[in-house]
PDB file of N, CA and C in Angstrom:
ATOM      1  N   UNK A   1       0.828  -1.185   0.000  1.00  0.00           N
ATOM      2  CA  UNK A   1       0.000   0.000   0.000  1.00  0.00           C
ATOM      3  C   UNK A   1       0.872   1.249   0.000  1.00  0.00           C
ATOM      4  N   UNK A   2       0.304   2.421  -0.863  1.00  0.00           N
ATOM      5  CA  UNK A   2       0.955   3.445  -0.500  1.00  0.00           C
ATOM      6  C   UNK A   2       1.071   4.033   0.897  1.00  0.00           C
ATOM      7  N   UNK A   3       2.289   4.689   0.847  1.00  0.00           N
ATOM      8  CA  UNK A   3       2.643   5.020   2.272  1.00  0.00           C
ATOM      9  C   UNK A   3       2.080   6.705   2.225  1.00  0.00           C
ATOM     10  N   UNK A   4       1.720   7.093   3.890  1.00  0.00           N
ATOM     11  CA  UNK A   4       0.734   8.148   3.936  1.00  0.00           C
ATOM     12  C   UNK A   4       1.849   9.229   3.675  1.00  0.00           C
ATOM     13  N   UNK A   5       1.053  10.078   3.061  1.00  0.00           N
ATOM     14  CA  UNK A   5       2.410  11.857   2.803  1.00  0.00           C
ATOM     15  C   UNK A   5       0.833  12.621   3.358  1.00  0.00           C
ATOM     16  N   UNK A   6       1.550  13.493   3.882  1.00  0.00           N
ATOM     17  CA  UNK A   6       1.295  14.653   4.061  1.00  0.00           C
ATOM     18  C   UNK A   6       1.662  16.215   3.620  1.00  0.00           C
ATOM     19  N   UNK A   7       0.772  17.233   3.058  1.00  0.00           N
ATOM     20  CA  UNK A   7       0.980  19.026   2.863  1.00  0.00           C
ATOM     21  C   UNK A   7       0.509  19.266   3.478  1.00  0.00           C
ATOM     22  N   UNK A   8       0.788  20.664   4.176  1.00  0.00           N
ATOM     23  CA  UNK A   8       0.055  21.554   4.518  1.00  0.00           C
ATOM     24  C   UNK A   8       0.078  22.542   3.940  1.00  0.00           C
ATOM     25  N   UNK A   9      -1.101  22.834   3.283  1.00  0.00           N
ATOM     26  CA  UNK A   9      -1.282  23.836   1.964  1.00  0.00           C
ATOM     27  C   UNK A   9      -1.674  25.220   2.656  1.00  0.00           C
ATOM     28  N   UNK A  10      -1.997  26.412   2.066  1.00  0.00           N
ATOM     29  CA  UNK A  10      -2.199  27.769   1.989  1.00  0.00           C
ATOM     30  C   UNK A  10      -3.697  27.671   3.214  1.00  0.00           C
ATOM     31  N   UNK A  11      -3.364  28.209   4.364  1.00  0.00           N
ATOM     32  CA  UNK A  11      -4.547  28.135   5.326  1.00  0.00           C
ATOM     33  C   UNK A  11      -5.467  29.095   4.618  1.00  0.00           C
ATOM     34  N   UNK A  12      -6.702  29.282   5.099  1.00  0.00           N
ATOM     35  CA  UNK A  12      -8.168  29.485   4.289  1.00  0.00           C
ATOM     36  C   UNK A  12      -8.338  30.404   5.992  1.00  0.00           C
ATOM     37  N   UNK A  13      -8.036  31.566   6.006  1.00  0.00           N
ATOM     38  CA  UNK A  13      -8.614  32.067   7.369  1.00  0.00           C
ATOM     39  C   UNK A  13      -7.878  31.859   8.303  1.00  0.00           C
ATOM     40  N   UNK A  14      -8.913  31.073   9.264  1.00  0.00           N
ATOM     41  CA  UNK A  14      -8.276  30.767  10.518  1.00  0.00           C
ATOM     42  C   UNK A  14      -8.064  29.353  10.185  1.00  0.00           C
ATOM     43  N   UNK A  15      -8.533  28.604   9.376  1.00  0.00           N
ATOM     44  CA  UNK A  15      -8.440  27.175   8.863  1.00  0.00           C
ATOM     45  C   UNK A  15      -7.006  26.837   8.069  1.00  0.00           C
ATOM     46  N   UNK A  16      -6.361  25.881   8.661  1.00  0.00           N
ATOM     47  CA  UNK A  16      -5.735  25.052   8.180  1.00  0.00           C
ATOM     48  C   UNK A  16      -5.506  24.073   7.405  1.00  0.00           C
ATOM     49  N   UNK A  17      -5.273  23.730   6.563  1.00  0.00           N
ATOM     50  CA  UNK A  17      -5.425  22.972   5.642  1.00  0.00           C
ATOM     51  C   UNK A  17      -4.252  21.835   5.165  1.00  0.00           C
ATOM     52  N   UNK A  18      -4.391  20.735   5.734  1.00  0.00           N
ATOM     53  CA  UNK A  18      -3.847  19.224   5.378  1.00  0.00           C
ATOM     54  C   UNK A  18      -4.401  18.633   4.353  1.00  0.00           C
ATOM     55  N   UNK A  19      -3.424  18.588   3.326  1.00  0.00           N
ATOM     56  CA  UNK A  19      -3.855  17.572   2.121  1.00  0.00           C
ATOM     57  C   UNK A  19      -3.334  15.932   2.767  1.00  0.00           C
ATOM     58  N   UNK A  20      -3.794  15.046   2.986  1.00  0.00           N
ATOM     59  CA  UNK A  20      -3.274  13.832   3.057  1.00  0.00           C
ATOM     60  C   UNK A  20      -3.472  12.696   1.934  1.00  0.00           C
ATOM     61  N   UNK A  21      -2.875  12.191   1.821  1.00  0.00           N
ATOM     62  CA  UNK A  21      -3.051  10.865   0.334  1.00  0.00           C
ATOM     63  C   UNK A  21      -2.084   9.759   0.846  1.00  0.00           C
ATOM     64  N   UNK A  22      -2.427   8.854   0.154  1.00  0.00           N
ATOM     65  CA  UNK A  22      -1.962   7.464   0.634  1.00  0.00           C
ATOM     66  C   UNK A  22      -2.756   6.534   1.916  1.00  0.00           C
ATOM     67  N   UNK A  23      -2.074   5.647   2.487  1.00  0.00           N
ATOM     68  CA  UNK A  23      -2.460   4.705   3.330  1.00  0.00           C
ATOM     69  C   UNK A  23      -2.280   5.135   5.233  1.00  0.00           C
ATOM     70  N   UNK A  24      -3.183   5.692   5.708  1.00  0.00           N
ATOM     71  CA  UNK A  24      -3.101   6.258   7.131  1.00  0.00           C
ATOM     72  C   UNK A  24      -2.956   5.378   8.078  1.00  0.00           C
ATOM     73  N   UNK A  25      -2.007   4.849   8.347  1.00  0.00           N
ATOM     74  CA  UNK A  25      -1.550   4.203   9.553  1.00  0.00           C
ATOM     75  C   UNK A  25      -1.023   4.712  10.449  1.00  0.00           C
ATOM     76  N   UNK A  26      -0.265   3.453  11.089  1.00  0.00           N
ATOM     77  CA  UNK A  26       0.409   4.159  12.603  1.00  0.00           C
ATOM     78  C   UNK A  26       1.402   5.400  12.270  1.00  0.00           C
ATOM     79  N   UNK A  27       2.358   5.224  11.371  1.00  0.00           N
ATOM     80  CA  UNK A  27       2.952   6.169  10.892  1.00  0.00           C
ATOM     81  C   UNK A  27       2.187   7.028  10.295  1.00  0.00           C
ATOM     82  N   UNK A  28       1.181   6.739   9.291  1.00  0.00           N
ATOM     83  CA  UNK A  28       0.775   8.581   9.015  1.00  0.00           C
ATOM     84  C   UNK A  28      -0.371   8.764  10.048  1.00  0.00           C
ATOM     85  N   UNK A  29      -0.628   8.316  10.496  1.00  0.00           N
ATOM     86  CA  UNK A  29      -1.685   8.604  11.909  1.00  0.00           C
ATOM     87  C   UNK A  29      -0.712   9.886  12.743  1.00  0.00           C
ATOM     88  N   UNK A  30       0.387   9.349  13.064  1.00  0.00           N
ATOM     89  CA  UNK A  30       1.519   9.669  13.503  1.00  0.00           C
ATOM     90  C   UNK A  30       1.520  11.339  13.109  1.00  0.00           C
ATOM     91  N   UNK A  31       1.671  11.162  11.937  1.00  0.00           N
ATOM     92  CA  UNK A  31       2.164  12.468  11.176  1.00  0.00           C
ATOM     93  C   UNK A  31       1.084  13.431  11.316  1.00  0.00           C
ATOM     94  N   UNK A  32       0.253  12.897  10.934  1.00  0.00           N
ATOM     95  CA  UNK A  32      -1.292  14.235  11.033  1.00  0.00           C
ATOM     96  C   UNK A  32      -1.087  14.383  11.991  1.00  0.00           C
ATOM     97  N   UNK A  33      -1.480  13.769  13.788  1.00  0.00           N
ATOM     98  CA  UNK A  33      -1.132  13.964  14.932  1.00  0.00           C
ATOM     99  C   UNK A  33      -0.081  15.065  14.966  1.00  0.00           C
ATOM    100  N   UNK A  34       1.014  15.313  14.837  1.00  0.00           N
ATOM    101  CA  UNK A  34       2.289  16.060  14.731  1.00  0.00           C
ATOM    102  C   UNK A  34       1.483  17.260  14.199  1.00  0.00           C
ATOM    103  N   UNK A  35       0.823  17.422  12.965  1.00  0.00           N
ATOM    104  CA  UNK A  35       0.880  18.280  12.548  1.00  0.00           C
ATOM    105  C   UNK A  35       0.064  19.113  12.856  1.00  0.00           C
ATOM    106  N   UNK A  36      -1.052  18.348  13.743  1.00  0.00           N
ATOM    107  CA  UNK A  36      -2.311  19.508  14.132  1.00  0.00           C
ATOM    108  C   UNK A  36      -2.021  19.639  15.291  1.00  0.00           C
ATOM    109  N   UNK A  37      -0.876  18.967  16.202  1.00  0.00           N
ATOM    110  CA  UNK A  37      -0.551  19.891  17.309  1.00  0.00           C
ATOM    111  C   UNK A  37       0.385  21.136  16.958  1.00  0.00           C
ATOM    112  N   UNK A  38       0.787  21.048  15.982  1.00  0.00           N
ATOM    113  CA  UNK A  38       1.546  22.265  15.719  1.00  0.00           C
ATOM    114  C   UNK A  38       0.345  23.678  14.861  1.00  0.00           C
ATOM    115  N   UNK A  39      -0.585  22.980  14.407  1.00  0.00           N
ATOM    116  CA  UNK A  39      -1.605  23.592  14.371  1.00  0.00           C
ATOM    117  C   UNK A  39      -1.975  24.299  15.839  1.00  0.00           C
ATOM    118  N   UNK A  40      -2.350  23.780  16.484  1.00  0.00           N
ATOM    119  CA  UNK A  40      -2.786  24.240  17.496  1.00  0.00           C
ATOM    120  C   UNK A  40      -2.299  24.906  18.423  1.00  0.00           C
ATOM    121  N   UNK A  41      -1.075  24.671  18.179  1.00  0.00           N
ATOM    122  CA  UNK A  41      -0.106  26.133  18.650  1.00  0.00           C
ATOM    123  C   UNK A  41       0.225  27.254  18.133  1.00  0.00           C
ATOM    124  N   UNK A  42      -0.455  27.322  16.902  1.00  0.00           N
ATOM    125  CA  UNK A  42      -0.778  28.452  16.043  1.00  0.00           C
ATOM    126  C   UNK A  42      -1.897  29.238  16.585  1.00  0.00           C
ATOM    127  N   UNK A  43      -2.875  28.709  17.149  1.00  0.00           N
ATOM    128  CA  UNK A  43      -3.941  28.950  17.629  1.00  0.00           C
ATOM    129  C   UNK A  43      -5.327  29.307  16.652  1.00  0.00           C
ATOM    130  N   UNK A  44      -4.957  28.350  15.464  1.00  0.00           N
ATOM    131  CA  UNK A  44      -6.084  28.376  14.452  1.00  0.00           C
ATOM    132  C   UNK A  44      -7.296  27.902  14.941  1.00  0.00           C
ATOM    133  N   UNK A  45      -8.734  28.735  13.970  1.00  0.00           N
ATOM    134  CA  UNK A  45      -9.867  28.187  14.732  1.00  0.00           C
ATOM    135  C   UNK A  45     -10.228  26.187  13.701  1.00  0.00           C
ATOM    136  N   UNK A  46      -9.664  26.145  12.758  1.00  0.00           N
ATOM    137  CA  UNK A  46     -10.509  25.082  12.406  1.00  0.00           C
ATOM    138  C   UNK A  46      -9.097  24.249  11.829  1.00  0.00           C
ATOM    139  N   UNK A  47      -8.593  22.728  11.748  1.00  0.00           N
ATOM    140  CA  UNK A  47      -8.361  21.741  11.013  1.00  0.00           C
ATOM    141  C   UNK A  47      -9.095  21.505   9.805  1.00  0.00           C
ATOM    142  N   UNK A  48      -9.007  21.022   8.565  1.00  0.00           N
ATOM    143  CA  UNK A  48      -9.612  20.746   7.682  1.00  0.00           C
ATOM    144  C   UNK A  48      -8.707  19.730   6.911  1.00  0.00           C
ATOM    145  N   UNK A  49      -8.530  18.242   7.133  1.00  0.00           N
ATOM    146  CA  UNK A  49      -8.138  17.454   6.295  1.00  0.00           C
ATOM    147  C   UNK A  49      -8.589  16.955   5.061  1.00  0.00           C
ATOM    148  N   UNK A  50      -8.178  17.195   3.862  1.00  0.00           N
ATOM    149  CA  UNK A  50      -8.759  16.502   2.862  1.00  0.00           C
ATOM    150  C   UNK A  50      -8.353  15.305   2.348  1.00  0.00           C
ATOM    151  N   UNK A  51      -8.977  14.524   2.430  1.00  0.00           N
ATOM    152  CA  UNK A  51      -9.099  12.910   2.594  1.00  0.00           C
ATOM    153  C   UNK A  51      -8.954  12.370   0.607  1.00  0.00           C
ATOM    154  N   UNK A  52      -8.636  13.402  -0.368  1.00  0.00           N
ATOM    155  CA  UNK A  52      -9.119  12.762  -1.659  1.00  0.00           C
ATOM    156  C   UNK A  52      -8.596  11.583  -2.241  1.00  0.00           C
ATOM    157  N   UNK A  53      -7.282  11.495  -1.421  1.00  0.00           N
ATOM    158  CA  UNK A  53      -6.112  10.756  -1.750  1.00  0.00           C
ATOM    159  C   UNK A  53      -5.975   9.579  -1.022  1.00  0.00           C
ATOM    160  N   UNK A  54      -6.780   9.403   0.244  1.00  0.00           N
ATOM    161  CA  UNK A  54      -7.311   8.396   1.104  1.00  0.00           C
ATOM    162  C   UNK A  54      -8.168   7.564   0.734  1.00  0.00           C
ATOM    163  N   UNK A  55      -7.693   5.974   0.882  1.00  0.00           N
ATOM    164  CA  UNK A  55      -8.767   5.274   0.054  1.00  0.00           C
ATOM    165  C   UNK A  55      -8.953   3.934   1.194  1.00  0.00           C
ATOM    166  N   UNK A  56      -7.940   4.006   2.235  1.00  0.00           N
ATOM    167  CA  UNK A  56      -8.129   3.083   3.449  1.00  0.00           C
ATOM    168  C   UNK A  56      -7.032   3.684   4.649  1.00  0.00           C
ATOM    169  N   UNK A  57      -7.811   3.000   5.826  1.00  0.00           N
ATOM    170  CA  UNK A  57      -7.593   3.883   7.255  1.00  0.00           C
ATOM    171  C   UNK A  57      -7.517   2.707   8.378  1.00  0.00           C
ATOM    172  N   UNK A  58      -6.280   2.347   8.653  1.00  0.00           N
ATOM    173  CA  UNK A  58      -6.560   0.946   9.718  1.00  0.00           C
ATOM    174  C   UNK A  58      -6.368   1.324  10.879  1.00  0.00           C
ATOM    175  N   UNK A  59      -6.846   0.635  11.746  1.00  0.00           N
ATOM    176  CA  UNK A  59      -7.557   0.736  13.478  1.00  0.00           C
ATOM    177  C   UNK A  59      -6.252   2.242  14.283  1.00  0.00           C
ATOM    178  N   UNK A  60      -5.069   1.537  13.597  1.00  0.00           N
ATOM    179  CA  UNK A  60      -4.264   2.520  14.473  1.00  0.00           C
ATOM    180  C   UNK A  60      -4.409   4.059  14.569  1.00  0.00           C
ATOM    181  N   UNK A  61      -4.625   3.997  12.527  1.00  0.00           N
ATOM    182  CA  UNK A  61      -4.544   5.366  12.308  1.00  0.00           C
ATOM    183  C   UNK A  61      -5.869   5.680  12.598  1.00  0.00           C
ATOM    184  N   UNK A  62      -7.264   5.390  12.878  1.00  0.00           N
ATOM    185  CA  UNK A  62      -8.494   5.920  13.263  1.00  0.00           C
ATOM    186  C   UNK A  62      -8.059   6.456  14.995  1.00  0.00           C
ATOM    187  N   UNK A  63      -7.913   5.369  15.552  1.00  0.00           N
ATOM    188  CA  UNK A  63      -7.106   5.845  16.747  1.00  0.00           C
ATOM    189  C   UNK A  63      -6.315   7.238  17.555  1.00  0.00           C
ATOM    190  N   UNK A  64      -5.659   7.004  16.102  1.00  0.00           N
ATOM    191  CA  UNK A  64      -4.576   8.329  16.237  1.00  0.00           C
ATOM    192  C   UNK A  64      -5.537   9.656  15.624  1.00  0.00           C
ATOM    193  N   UNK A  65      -6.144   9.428  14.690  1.00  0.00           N
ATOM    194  CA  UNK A  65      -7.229  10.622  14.562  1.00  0.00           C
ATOM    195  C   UNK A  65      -8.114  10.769  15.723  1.00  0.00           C
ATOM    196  N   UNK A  66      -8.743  10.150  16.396  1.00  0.00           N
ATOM    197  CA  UNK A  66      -9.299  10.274  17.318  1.00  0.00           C
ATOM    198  C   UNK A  66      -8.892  11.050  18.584  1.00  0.00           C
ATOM    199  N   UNK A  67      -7.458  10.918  18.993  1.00  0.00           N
ATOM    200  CA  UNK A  67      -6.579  11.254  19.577  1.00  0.00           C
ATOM    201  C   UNK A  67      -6.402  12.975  19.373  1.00  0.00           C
ATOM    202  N   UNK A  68      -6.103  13.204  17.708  1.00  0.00           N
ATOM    203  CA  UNK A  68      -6.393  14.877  17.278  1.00  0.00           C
ATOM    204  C   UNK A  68      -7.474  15.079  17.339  1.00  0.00           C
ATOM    205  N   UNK A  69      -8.926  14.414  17.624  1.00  0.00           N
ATOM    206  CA  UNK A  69      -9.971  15.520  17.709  1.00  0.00           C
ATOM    207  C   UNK A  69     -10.252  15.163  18.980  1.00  0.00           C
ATOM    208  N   UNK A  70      -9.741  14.589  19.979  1.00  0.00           N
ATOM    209  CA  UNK A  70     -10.064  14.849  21.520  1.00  0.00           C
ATOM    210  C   UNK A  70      -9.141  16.344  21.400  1.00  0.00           C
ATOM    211  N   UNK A  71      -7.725  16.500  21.102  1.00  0.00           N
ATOM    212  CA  UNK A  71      -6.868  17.475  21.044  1.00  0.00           C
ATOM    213  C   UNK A  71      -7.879  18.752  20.645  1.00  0.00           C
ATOM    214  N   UNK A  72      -8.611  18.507  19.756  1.00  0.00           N
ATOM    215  CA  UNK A  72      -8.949  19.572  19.090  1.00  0.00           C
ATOM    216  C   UNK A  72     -10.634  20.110  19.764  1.00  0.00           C
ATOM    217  N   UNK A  73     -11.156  19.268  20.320  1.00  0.00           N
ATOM    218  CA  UNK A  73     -12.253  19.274  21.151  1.00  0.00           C
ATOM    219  C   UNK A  73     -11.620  20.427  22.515  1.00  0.00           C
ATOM    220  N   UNK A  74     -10.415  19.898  23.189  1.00  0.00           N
ATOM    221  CA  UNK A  74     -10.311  20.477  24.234  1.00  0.00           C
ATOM    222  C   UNK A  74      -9.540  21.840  23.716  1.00  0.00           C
ATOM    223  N   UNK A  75      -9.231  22.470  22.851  1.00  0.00           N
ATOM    224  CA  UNK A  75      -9.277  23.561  22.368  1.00  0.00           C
ATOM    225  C   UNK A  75     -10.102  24.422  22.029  1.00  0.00           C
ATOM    226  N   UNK A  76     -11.236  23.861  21.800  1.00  0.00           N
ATOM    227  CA  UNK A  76     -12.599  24.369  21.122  1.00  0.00           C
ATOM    228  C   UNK A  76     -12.243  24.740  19.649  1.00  0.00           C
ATOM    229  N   UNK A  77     -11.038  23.583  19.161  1.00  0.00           N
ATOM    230  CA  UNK A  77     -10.609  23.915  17.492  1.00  0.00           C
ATOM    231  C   UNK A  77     -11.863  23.147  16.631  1.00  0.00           C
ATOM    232  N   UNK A  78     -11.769  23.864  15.522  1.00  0.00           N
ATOM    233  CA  UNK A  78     -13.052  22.541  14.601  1.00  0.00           C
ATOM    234  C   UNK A  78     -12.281  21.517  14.138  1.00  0.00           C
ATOM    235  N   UNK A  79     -12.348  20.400  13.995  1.00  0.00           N
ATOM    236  CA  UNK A  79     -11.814  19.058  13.219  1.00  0.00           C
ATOM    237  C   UNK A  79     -12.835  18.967  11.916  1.00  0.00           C
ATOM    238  N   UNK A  80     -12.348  19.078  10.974  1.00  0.00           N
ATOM    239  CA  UNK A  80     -13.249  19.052   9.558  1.00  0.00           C
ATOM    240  C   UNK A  80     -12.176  17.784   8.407  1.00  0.00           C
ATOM    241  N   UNK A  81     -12.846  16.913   7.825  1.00  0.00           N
ATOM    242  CA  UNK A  81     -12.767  16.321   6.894  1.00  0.00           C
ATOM    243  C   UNK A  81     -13.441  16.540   5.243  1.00  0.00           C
ATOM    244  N   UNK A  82     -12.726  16.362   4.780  1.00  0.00           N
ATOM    245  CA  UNK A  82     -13.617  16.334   2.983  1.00  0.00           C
ATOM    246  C   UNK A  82     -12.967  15.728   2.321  1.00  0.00           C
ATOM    247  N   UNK A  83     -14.060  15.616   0.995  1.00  0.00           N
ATOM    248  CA  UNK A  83     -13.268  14.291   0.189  1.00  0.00           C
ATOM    249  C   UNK A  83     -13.293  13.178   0.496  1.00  0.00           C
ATOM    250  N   UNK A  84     -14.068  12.569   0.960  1.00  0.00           N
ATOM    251  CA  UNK A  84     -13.853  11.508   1.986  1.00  0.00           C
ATOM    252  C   UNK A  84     -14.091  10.198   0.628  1.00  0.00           C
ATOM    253  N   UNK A  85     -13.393   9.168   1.051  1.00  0.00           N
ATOM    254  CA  UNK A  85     -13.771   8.162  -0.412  1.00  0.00           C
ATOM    255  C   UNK A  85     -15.280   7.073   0.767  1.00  0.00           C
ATOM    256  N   UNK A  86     -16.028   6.627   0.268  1.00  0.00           N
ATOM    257  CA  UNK A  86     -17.618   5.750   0.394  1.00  0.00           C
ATOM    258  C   UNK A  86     -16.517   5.031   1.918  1.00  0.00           C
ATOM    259  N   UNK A  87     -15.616   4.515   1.501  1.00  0.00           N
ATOM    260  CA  UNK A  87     -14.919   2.832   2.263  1.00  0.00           C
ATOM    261  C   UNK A  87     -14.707   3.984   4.138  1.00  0.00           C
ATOM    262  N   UNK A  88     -14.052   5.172   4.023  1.00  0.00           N
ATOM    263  CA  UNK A  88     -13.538   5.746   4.464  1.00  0.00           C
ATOM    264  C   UNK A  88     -14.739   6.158   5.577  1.00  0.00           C
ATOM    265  N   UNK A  89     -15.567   7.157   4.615  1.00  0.00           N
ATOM    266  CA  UNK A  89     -16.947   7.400   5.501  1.00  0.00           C
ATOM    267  C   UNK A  89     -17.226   6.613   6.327  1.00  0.00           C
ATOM    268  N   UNK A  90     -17.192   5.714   5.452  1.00  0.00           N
ATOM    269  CA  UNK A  90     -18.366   4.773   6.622  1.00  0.00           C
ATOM    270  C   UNK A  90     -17.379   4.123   7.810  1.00  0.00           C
ATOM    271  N   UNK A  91     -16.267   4.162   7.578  1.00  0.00           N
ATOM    272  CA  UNK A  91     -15.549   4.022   8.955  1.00  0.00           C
ATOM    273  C   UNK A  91     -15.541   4.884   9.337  1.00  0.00           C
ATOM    274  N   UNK A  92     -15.660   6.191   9.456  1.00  0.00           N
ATOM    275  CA  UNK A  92     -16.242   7.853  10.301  1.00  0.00           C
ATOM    276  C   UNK A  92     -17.230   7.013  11.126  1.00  0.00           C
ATOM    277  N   UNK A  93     -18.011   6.957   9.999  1.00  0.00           N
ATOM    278  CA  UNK A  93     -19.387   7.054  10.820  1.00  0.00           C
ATOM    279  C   UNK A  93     -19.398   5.679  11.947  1.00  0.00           C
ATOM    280  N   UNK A  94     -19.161   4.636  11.442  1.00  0.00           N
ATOM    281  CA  UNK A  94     -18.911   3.167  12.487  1.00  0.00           C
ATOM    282  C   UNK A  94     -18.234   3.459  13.979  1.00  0.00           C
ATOM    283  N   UNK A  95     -16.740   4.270  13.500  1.00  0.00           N
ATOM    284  CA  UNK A  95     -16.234   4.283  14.300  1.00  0.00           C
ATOM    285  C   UNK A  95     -16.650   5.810  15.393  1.00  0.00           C
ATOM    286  N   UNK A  96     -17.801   6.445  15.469  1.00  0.00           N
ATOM    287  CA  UNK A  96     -18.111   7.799  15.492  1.00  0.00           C
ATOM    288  C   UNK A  96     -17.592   9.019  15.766  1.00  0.00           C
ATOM    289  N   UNK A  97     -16.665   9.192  14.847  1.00  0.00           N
ATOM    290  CA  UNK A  97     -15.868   9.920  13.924  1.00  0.00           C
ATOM    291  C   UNK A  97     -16.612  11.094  13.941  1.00  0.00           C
ATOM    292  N   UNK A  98     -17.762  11.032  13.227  1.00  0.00           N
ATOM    293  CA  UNK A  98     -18.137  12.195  12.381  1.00  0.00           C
ATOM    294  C   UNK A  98     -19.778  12.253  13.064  1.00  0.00           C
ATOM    295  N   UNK A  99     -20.030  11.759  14.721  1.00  0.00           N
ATOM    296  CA  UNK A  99     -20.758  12.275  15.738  1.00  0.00           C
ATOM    297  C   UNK A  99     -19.790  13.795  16.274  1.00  0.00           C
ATOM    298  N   UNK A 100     -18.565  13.781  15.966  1.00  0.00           N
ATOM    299  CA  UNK A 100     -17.772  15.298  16.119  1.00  0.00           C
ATOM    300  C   UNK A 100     -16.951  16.075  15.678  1.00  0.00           C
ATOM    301  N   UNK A 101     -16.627  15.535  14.839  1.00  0.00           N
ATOM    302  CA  UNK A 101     -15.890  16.492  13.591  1.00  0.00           C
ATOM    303  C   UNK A 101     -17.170  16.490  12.621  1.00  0.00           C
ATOM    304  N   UNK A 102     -17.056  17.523  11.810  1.00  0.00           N
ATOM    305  CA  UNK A 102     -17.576  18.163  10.496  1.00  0.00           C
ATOM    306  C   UNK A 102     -17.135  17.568   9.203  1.00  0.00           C
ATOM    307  N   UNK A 103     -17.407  16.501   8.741  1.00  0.00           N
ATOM    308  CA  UNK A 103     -17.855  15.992   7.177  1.00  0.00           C
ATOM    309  C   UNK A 103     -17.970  16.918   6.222  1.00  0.00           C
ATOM    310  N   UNK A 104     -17.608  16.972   5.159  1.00  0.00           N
ATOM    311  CA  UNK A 104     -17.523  17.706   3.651  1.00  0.00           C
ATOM    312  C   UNK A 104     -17.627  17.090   2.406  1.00  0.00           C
ATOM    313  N   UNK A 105     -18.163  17.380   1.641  1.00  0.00           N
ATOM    314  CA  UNK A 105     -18.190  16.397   0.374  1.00  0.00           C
ATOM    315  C   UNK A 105     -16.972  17.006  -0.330  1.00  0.00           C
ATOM    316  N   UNK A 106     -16.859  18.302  -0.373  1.00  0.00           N
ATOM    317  CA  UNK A 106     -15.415  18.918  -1.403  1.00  0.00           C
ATOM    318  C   UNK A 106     -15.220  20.089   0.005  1.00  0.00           C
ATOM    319  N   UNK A 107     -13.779  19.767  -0.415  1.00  0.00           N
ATOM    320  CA  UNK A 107     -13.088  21.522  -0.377  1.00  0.00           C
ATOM    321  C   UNK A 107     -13.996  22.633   0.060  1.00  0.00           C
ATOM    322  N   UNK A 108     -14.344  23.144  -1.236  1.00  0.00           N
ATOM    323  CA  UNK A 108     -14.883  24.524  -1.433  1.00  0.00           C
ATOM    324  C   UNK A 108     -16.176  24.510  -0.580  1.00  0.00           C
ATOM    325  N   UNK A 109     -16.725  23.615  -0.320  1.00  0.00           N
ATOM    326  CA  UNK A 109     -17.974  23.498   0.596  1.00  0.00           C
ATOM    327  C   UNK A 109     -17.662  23.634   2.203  1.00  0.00           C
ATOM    328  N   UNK A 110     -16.667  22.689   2.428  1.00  0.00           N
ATOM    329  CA  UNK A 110     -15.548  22.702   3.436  1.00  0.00           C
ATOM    330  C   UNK A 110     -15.330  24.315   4.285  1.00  0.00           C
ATOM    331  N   UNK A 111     -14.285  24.648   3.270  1.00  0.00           N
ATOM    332  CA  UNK A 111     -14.202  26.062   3.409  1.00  0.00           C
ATOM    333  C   UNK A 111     -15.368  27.338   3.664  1.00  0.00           C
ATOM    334  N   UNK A 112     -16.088  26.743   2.693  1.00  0.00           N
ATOM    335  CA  UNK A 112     -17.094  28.068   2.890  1.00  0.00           C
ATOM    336  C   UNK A 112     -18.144  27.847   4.422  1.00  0.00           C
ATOM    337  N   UNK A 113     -18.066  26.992   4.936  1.00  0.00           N
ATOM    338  CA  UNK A 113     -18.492  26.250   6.239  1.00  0.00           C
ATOM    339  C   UNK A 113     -17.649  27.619   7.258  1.00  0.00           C
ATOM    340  N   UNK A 114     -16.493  26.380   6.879  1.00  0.00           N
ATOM    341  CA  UNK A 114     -15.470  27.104   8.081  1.00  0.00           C
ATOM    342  C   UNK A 114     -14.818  28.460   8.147  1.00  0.00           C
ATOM    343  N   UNK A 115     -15.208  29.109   6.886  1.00  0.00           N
ATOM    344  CA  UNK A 115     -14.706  30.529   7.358  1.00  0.00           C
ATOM    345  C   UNK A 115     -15.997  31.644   8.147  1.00  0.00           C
ATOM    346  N   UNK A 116     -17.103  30.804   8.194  1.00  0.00           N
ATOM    347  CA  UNK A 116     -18.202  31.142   9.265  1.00  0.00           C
ATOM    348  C   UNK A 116     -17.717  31.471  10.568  1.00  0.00           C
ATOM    349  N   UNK A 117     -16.683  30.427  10.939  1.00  0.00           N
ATOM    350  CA  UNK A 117     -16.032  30.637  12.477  1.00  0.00           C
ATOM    351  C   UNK A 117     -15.660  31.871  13.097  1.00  0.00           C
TER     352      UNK A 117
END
């Protein structure tokens, strides 16, 4: 499987913006983790990962996301996803994921959400 990469592209506001692609495991679980605590010492109001490049997510790396939106809960930061591929969602939703972070179908929908904040 491809191995997970991570950008962090041109923030949108107070929103941040992680492109992720590839396979999210312990290691890229790892990496997002890293990167939205350094988010959060920015003191941005929202995360926004886009998932387009994500096509599977195993136990560790749900874990480790889970882990950034307790992080991001006790900040009062938003945790936002988009792009999400069908396989992916529905592990959101199973694993209840997306009972607290914010779901997106694209980007631009994404964004126009979160610059409400």
């Amino acid at each position: 499987m491809e191995a997970c990469t991570l950008k962090r592209e041109a923030d949108h506001g107070t929103a941040a913006i992680l492109a992720v692609a590839g396979y999210i495991n312990n290691e890229g679980g790892e990496a997002i983790a890293r990167a939205a605590r350094e988010i959060l010492a920015e003191g941005k109001k929202a995360i926004l990962l886009d998932l387009a490049k994500v096509r599977i997510i195993n136990s560790i790396g749900i874990s480790l996301l889970l882990e950034v939106l307790e992080a991001c809960l006790s900040e009062n930061v938003v945790l936002a996803f988009c792009n999400l591929h069908p396989s992916v969602a529905k592990t959101f939703e199973v694993m209840g994921l997306s009972q607290y972070a914010r779901l997106f179908g694209s980007r631009d929908e994404a964004l126009a959400e979160l610059a409400r904040l």
